[in-house]
N, C-alpha and C. Protein backbone atom coordinates (compact mmCIF):
# COMPACT_ATOMS: atom_id res chain seq x y z
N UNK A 1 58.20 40.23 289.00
CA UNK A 1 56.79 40.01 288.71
C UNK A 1 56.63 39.28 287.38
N UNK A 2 57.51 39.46 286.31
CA UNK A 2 57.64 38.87 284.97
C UNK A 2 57.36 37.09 285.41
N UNK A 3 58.17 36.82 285.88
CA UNK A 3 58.50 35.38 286.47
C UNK A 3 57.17 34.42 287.18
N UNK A 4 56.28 35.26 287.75
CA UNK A 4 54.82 34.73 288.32
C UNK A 4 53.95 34.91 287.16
N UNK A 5 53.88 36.12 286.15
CA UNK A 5 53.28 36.11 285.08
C UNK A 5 52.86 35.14 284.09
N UNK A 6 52.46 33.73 284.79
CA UNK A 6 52.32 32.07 283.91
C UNK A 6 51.02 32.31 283.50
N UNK A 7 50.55 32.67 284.30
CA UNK A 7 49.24 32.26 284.70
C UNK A 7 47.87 33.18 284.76
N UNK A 8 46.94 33.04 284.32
CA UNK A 8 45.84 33.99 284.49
C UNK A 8 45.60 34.68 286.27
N UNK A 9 45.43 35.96 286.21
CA UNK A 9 45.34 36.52 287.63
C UNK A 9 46.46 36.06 288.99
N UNK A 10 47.22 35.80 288.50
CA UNK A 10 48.88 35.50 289.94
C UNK A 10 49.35 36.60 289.93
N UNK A 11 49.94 36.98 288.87
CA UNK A 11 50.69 38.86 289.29
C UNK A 11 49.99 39.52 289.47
N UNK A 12 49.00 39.85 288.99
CA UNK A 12 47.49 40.91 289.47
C UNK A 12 47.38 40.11 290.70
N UNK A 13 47.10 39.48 291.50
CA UNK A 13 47.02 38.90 293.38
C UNK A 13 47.74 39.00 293.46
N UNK A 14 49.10 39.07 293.42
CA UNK A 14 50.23 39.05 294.15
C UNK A 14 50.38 40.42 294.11
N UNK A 15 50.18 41.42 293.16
CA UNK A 15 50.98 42.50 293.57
C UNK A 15 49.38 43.18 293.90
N UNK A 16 48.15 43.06 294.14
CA UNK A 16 47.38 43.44 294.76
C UNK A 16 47.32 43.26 296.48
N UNK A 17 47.94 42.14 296.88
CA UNK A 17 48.27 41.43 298.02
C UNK A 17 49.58 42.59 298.39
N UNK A 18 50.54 42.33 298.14
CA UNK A 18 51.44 43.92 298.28
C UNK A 18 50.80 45.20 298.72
N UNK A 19 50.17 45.75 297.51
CA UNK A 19 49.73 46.71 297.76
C UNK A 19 48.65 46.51 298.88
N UNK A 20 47.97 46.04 299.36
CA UNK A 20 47.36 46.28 300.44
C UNK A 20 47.98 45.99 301.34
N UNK A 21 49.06 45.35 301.89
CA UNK A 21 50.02 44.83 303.41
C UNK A 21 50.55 46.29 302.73
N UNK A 22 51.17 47.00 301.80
CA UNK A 22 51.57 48.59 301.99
C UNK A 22 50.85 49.41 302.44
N UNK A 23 49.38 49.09 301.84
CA UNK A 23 48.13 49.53 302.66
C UNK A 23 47.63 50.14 303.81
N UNK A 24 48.01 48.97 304.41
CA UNK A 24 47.75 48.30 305.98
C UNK A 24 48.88 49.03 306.74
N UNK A 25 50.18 49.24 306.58
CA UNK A 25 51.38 49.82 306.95
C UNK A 25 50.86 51.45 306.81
N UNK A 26 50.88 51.40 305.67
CA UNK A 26 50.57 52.74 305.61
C UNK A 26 49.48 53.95 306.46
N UNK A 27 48.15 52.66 306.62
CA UNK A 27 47.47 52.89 307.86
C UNK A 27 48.12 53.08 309.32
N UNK A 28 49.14 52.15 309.50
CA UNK A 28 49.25 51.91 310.91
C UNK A 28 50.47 52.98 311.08
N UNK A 29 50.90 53.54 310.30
CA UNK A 29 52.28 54.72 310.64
C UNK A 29 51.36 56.03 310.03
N UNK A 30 49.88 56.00 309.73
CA UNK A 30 49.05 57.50 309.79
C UNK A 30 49.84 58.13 308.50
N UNK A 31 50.64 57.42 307.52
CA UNK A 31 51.22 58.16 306.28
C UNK A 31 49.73 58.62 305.43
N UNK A 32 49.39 59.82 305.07
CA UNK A 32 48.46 60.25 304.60
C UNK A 32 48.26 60.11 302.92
N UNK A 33 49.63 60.33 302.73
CA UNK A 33 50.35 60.00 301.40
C UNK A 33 50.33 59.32 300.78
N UNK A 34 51.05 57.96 301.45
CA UNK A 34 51.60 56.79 301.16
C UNK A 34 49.66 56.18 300.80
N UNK A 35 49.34 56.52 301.77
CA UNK A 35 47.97 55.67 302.00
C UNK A 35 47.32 56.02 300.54
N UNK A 36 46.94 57.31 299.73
CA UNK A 36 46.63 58.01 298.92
C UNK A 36 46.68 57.39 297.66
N UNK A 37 48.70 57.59 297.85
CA UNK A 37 49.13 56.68 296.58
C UNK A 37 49.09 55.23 296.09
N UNK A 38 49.07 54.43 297.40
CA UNK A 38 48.97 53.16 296.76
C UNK A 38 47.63 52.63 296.91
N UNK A 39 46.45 53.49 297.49
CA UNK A 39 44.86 53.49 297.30
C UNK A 39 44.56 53.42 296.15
N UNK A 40 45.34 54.76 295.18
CA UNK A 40 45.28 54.59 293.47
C UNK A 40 45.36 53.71 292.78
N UNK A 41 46.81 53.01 292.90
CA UNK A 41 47.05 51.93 292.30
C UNK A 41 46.21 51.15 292.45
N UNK A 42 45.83 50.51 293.95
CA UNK A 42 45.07 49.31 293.79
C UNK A 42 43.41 49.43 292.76
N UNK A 43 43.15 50.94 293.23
CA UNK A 43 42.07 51.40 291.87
C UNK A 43 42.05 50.64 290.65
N UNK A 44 43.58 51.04 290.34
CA UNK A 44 43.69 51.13 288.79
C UNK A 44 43.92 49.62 288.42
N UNK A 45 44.35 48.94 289.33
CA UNK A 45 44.83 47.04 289.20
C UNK A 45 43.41 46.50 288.95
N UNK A 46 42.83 46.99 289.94
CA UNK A 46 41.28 46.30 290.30
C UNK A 46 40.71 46.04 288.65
N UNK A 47 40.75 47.17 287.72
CA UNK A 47 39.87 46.67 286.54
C UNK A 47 40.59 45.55 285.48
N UNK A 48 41.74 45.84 286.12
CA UNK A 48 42.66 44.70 285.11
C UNK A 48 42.41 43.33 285.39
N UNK A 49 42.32 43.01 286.60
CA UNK A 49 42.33 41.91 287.53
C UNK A 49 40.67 41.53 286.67
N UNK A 50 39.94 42.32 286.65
CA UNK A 50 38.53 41.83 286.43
C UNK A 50 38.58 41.11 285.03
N UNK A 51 39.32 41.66 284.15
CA UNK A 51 39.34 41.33 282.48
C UNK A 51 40.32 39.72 282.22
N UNK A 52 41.51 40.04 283.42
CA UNK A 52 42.46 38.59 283.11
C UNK A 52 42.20 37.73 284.16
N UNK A 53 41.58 37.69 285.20
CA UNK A 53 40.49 36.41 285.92
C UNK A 53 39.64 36.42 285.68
N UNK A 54 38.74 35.49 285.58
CA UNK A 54 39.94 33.61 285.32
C UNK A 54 39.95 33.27 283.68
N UNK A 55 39.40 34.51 282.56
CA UNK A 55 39.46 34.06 281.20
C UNK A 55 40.03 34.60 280.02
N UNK A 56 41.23 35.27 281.07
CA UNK A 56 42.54 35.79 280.66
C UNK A 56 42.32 37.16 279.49
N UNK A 57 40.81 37.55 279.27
CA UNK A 57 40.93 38.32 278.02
C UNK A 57 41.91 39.66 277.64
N UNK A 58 42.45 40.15 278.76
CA UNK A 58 43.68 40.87 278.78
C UNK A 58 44.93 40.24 279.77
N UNK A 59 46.39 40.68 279.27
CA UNK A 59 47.17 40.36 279.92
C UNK A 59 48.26 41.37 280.30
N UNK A 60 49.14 41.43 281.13
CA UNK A 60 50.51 42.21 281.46
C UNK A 60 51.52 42.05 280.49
N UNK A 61 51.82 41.12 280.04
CA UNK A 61 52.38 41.46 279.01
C UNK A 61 54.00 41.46 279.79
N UNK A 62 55.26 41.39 278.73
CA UNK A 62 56.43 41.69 279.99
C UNK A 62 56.61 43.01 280.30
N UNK A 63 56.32 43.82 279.30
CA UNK A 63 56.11 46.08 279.79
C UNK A 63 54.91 46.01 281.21
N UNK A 64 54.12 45.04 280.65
CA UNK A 64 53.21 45.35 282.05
C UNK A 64 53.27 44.73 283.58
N UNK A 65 54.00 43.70 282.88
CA UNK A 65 55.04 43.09 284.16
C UNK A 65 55.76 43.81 284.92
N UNK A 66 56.77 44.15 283.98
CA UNK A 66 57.86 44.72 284.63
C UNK A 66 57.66 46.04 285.09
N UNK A 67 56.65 46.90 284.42
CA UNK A 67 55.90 48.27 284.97
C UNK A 67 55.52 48.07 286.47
N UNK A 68 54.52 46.92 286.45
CA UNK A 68 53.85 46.48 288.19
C UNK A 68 54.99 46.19 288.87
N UNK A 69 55.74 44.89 288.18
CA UNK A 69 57.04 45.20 289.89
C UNK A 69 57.98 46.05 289.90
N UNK A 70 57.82 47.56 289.01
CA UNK A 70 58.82 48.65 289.40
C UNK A 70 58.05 49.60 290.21
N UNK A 71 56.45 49.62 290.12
CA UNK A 71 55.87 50.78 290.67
C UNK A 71 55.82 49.73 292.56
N UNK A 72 55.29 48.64 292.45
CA UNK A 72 55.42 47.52 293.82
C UNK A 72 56.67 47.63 294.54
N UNK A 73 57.64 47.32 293.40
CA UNK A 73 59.32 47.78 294.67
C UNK A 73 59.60 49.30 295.18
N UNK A 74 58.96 50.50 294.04
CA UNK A 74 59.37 51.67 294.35
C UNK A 74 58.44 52.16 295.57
N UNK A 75 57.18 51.32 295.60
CA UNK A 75 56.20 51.84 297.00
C UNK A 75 56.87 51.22 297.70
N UNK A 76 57.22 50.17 297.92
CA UNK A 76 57.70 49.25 299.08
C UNK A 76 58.81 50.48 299.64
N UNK A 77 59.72 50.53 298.81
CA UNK A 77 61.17 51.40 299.34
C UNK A 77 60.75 52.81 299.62
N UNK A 78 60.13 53.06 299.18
CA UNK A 78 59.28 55.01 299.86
C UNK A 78 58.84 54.73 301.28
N UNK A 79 57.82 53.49 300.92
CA UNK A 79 57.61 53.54 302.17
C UNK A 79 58.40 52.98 303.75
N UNK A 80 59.15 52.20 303.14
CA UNK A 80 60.00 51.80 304.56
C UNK A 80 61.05 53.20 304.26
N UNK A 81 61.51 53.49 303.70
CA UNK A 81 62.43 54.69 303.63
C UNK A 81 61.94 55.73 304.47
N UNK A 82 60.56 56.51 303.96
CA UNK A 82 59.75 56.93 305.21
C UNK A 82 59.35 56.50 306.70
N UNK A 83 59.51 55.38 307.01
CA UNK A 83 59.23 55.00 308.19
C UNK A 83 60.13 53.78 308.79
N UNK A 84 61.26 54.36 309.34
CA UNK A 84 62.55 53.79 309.55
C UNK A 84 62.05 52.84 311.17
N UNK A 85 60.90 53.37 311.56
CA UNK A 85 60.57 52.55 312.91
C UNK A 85 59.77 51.04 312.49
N UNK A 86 59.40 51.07 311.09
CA UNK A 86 59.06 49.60 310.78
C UNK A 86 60.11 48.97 310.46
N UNK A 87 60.70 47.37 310.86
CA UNK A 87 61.67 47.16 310.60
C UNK A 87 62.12 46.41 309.11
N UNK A 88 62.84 46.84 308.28
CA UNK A 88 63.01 46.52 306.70
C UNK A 88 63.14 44.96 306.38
N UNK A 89 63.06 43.96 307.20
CA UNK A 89 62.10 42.38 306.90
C UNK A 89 60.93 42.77 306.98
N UNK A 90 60.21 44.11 307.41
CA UNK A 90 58.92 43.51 306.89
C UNK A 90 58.63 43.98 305.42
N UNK A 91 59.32 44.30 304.43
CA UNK A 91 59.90 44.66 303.23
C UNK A 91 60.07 43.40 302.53
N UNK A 92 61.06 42.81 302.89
CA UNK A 92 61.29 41.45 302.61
C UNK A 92 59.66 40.42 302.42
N UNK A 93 59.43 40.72 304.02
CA UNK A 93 58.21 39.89 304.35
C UNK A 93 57.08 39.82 302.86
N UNK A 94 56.71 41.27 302.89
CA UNK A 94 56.31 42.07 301.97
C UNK A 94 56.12 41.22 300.43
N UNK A 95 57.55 41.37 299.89
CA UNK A 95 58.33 41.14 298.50
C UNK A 95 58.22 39.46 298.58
N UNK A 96 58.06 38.67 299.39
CA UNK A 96 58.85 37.55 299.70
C UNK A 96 58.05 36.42 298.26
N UNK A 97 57.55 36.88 297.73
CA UNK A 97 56.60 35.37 297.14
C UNK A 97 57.53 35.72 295.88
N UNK A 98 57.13 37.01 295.21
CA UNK A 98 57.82 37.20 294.27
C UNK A 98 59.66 37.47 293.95
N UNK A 99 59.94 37.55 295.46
CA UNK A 99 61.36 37.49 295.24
C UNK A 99 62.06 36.10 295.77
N UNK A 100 61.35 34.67 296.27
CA UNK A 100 61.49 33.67 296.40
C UNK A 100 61.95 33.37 294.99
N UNK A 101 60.69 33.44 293.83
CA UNK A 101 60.78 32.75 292.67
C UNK A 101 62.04 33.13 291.97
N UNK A 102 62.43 34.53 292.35
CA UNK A 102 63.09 34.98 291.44
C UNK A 102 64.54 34.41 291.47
N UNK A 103 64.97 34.03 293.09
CA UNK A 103 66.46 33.59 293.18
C UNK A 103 65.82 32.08 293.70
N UNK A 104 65.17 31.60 293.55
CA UNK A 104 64.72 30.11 293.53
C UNK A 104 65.17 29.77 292.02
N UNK A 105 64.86 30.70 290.97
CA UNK A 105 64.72 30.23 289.60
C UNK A 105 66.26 29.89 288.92
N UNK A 106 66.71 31.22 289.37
CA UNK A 106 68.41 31.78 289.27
C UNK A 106 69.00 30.34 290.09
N UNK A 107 69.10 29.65 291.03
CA UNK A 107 69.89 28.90 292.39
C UNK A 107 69.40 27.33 291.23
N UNK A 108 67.80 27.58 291.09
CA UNK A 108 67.51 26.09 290.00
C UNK A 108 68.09 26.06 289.22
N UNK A 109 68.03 26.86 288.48
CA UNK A 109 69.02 26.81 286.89
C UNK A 109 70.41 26.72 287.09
N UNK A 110 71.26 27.86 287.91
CA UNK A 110 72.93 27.65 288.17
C UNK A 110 73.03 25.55 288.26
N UNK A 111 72.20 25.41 289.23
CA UNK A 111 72.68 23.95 289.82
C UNK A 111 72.53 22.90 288.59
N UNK A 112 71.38 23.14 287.46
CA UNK A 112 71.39 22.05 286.83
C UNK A 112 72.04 23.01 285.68
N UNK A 113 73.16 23.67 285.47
CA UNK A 113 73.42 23.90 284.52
C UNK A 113 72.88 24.68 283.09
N UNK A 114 71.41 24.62 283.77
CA UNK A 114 70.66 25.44 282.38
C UNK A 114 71.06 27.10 282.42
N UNK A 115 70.93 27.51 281.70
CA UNK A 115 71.19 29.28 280.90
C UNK A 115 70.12 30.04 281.88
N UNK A 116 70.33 30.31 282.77
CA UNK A 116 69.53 31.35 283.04
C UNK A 116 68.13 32.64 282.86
N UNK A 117 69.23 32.72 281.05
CA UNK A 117 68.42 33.86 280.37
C UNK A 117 67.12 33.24 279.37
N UNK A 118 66.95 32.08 279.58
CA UNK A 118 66.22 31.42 278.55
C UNK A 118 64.99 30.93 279.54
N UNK A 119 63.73 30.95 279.10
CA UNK A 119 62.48 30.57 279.50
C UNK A 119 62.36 29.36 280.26
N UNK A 120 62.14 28.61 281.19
CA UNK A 120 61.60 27.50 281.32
C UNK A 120 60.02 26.96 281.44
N UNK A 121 60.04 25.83 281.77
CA UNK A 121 58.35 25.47 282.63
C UNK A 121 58.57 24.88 284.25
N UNK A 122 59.72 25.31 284.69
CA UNK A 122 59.68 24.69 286.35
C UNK A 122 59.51 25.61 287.16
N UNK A 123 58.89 26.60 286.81
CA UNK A 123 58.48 28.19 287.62
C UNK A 123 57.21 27.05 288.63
N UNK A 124 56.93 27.20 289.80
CA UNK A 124 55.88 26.43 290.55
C UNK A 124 54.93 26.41 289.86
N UNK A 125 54.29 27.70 289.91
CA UNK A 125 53.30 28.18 288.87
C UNK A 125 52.55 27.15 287.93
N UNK A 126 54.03 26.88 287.13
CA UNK A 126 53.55 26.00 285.77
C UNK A 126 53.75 24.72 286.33
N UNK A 127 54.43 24.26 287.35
CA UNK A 127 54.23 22.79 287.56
C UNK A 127 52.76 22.62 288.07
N UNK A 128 52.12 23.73 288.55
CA UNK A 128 50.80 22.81 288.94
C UNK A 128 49.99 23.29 287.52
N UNK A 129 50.06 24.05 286.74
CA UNK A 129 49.36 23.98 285.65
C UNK A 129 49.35 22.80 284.62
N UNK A 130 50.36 22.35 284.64
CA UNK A 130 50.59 21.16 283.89
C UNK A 130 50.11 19.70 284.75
N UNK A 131 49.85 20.01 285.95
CA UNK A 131 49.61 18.94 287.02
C UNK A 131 48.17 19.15 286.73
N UNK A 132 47.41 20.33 286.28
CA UNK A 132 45.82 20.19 286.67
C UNK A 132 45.17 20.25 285.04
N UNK A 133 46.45 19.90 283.88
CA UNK A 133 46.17 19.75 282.50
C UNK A 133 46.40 18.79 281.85
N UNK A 134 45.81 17.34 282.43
CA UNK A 134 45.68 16.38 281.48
C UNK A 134 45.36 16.28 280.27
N UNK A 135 44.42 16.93 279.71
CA UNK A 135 44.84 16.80 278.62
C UNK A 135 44.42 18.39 277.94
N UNK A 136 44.64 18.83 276.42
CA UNK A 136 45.05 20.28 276.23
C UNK A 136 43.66 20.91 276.24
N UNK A 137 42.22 19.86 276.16
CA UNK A 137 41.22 20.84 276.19
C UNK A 137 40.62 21.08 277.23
N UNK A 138 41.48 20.89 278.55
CA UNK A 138 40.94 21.08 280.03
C UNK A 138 41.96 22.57 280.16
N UNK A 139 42.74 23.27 279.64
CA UNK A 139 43.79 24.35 279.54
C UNK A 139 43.22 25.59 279.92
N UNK A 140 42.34 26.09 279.32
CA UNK A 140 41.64 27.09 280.44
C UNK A 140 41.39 26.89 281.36
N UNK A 141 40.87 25.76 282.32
CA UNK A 141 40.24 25.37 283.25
C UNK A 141 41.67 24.99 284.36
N UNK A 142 42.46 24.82 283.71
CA UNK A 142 43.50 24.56 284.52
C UNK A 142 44.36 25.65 284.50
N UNK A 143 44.59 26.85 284.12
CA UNK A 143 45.05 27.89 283.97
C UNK A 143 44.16 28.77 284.79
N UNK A 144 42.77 28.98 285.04
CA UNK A 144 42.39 29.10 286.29
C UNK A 144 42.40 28.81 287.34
N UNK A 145 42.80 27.42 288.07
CA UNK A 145 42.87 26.95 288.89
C UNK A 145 43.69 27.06 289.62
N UNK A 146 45.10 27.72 288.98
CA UNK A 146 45.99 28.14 289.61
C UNK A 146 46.53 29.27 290.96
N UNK A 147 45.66 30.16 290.26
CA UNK A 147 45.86 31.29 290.90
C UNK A 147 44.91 30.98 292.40
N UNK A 148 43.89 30.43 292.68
CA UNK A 148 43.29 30.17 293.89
C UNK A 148 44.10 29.21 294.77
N UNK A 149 45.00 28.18 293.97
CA UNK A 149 45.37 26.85 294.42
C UNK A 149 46.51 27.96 295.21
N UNK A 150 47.34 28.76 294.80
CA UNK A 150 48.76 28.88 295.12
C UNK A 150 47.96 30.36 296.35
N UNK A 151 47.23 30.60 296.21
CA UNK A 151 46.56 31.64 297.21
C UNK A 151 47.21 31.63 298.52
N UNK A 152 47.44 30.24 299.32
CA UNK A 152 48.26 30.67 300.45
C UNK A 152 49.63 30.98 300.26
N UNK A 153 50.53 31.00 298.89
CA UNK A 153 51.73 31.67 298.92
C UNK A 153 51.34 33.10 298.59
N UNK A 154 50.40 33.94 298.22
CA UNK A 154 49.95 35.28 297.53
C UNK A 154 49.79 36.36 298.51
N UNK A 155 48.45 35.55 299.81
CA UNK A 155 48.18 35.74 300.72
C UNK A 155 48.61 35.98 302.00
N UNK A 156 49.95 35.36 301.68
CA UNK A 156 50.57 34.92 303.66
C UNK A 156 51.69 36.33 303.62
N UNK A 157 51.70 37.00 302.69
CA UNK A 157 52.80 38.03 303.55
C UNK A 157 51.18 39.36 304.03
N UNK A 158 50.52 39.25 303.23
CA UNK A 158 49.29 40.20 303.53
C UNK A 158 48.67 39.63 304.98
N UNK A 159 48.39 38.33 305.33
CA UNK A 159 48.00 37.82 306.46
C UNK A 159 49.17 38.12 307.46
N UNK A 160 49.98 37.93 307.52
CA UNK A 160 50.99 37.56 308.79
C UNK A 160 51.98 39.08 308.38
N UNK A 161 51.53 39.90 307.93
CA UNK A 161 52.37 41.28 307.75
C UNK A 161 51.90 42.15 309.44
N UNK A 162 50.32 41.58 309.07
CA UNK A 162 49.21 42.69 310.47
C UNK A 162 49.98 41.78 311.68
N UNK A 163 49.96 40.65 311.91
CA UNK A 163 50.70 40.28 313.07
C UNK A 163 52.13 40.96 313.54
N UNK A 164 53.03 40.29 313.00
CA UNK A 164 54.57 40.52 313.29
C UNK A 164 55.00 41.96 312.61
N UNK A 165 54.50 42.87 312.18
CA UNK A 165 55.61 44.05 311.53
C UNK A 165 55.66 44.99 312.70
N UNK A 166 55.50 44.90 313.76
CA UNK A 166 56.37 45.54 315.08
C UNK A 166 57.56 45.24 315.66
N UNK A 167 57.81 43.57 315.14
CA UNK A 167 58.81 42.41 315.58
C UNK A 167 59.42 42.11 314.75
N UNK A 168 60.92 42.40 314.45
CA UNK A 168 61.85 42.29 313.66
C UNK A 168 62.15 40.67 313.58
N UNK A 169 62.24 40.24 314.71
CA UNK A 169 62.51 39.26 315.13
C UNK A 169 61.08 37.77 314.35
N UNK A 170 59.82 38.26 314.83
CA UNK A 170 58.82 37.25 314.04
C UNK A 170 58.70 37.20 312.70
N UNK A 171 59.65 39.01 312.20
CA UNK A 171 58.87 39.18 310.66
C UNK A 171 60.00 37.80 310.11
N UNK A 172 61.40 37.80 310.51
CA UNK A 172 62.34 36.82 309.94
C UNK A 172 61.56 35.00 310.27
N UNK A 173 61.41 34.77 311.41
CA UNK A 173 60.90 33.76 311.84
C UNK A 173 59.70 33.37 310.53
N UNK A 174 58.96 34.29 310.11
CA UNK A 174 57.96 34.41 309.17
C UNK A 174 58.28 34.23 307.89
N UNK A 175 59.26 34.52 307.54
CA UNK A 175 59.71 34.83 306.33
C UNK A 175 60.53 33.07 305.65
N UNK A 176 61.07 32.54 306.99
CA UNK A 176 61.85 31.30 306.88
C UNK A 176 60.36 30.55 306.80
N UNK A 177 59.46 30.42 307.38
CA UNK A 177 57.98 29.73 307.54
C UNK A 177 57.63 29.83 306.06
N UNK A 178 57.46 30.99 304.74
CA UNK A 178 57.31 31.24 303.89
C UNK A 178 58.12 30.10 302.96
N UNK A 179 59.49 30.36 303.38
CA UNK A 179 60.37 29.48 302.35
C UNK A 179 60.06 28.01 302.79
N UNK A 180 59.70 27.76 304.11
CA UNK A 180 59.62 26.47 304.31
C UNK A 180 58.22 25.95 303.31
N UNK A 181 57.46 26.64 303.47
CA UNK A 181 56.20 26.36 302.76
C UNK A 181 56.27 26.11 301.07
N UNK A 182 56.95 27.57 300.86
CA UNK A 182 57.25 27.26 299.25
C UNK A 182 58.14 25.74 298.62
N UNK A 183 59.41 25.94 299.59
CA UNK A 183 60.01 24.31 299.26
C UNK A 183 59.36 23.04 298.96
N UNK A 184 58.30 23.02 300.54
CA UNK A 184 57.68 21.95 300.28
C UNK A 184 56.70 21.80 299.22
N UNK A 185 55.78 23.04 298.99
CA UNK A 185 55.03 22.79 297.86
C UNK A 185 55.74 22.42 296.60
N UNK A 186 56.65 23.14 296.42
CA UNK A 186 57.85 22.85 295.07
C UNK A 186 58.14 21.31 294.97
N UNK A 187 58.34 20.59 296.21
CA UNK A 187 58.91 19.51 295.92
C UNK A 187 57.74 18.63 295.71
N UNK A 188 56.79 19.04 296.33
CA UNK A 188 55.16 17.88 296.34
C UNK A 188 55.26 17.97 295.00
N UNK A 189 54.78 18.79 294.13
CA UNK A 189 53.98 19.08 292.97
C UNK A 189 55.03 18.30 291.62
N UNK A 190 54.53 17.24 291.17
CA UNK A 190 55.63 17.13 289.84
C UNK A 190 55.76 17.48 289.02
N UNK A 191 57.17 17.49 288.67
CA UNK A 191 57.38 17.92 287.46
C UNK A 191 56.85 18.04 286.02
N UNK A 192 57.66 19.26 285.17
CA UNK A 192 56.36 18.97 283.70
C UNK A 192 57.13 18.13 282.82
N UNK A 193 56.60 17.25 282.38
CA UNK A 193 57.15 16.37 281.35
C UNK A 193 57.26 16.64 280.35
N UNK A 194 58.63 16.32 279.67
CA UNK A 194 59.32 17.42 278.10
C UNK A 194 57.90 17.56 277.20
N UNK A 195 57.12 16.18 276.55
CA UNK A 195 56.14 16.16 275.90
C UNK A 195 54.96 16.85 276.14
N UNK A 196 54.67 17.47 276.70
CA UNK A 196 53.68 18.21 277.58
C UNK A 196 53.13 19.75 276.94
C-alpha cells in the first residue's frame, strides 16, 4: 500500500475497494463476523478518505500505509482461510492492483539496474501526475486527477470479484485481463523527465 501512496485519495480507494469485494464475499458465504469486522474498518477509512480527497489535508503517512495494507492482507487471509470453498485467486483477484505495483516496481528496477530500496517517480501513479503537471502551479489539480483517472485499475477487482469468485478458472482469466490492462496503461503514459 506504501507504493500507491503518491497521490491524494489512491490508497484510501484502493484499500476501500478491497474492503468492500471482502464485503461482498463476506455477504455471499453469510460470515456474520467477517461482515462486522471489515463493516468497521470501512467506517473508520470513510473519514480519512473525506480529509485527503482531493486537497490532501491529511495523509497515511508510511505507519499509516503500512498499518492499512497489514489490517487489508490480514482480512483478506481470515477470510479466505475461513472459507476454503472460495477459491484463493479470488485473493489474488482481490490484492491484484496493489500487488501488481509492488513486483512490477521490484522486476522495473532489477532490469534497469536501479537499487530497489531507494524511491523512484516511475510508480504509474506518478507518471500520470507528472503527465497532468505542466507546469508546478497546476500540482494540486493534477494530484487530484489522479486518483479518478486510474479508477478502472482501483475498481476492477471490486467489479469483476461479484462475477467470477465461484470460478477459479475466470477469477485467473481476470486477473491476466488486469495485468494486461495495467501494462498497457504503463506503456501509453510517458515517462517523468529527470527535470521535472
Amino acid at each position: 500500500m506504501n507504493l500507491i501512496d503518491g497521490v491524494n485519495g489512491l490508497c484510501g480507494a484502493v484499500a476501500l475497494c478491497i474492503l468492500s469485494a471482502l464485503l461482498f464475499l463476506s455477504y455471499k458465504t453469510a460470515d456474520i463476523t467477517m461482515l462486522s469486522l471489515i463493516f468497521s474498518v470501512i467506517l473508520i477509512l470513510i473519514p480519512f478518505m473525506l480529509m485527503n480527497y482531493p486537497y490532501g489535508r491529511i495523509f497515511l503517512g508510511d505507519l499509516g500505509a503500512y498499518s492499512l495494507g497489514l489490517i487489508v492482507s490480514m482480512l483478506t487471509i481470515i477470510l479466505f482461510g475461513r472459507h476454503p470453498e472460495i477459491s484463493p485467486w479470488g485473493g489474488v483477484l482481490i490484492l491484484i492492483y496493489p500487488a501488481t505495483e509492488v513486483v512490477f516496481s521490484l522486476l522495473r528496477r532489477v532490469v534497469r539496474g536501479a537499487s530497489i530500496y531507494h524511491a523512484d517517480t516511475a510508480h504509474l501513479h506518478l507518471k500520470f501526475f507528472h503527465f497532468f503537471r505542466p507546469q508546478p502551479s497546476y500540482k494540486k489539480m493534477a494530484n487530484a486527477l489522479v486518483t479518478p483517472i486510474l479508477s478502472p485499475l482501483w475498481l476492477f477487482p471490486l467489479i469483476t470479484i461479484s462475477w467470477v469468485y465461484q470460478n477459479p478458472f475466470f477469477i485467473f482469466i481476470t486477473i491476466l485481463l488486469f495485468l494486461l490492462c495495467y501494462g498497457l496503461l504503463y506503456a501509453i503514459v510517458p515517462n517523468v523527465k529527470k527535470n521535472s
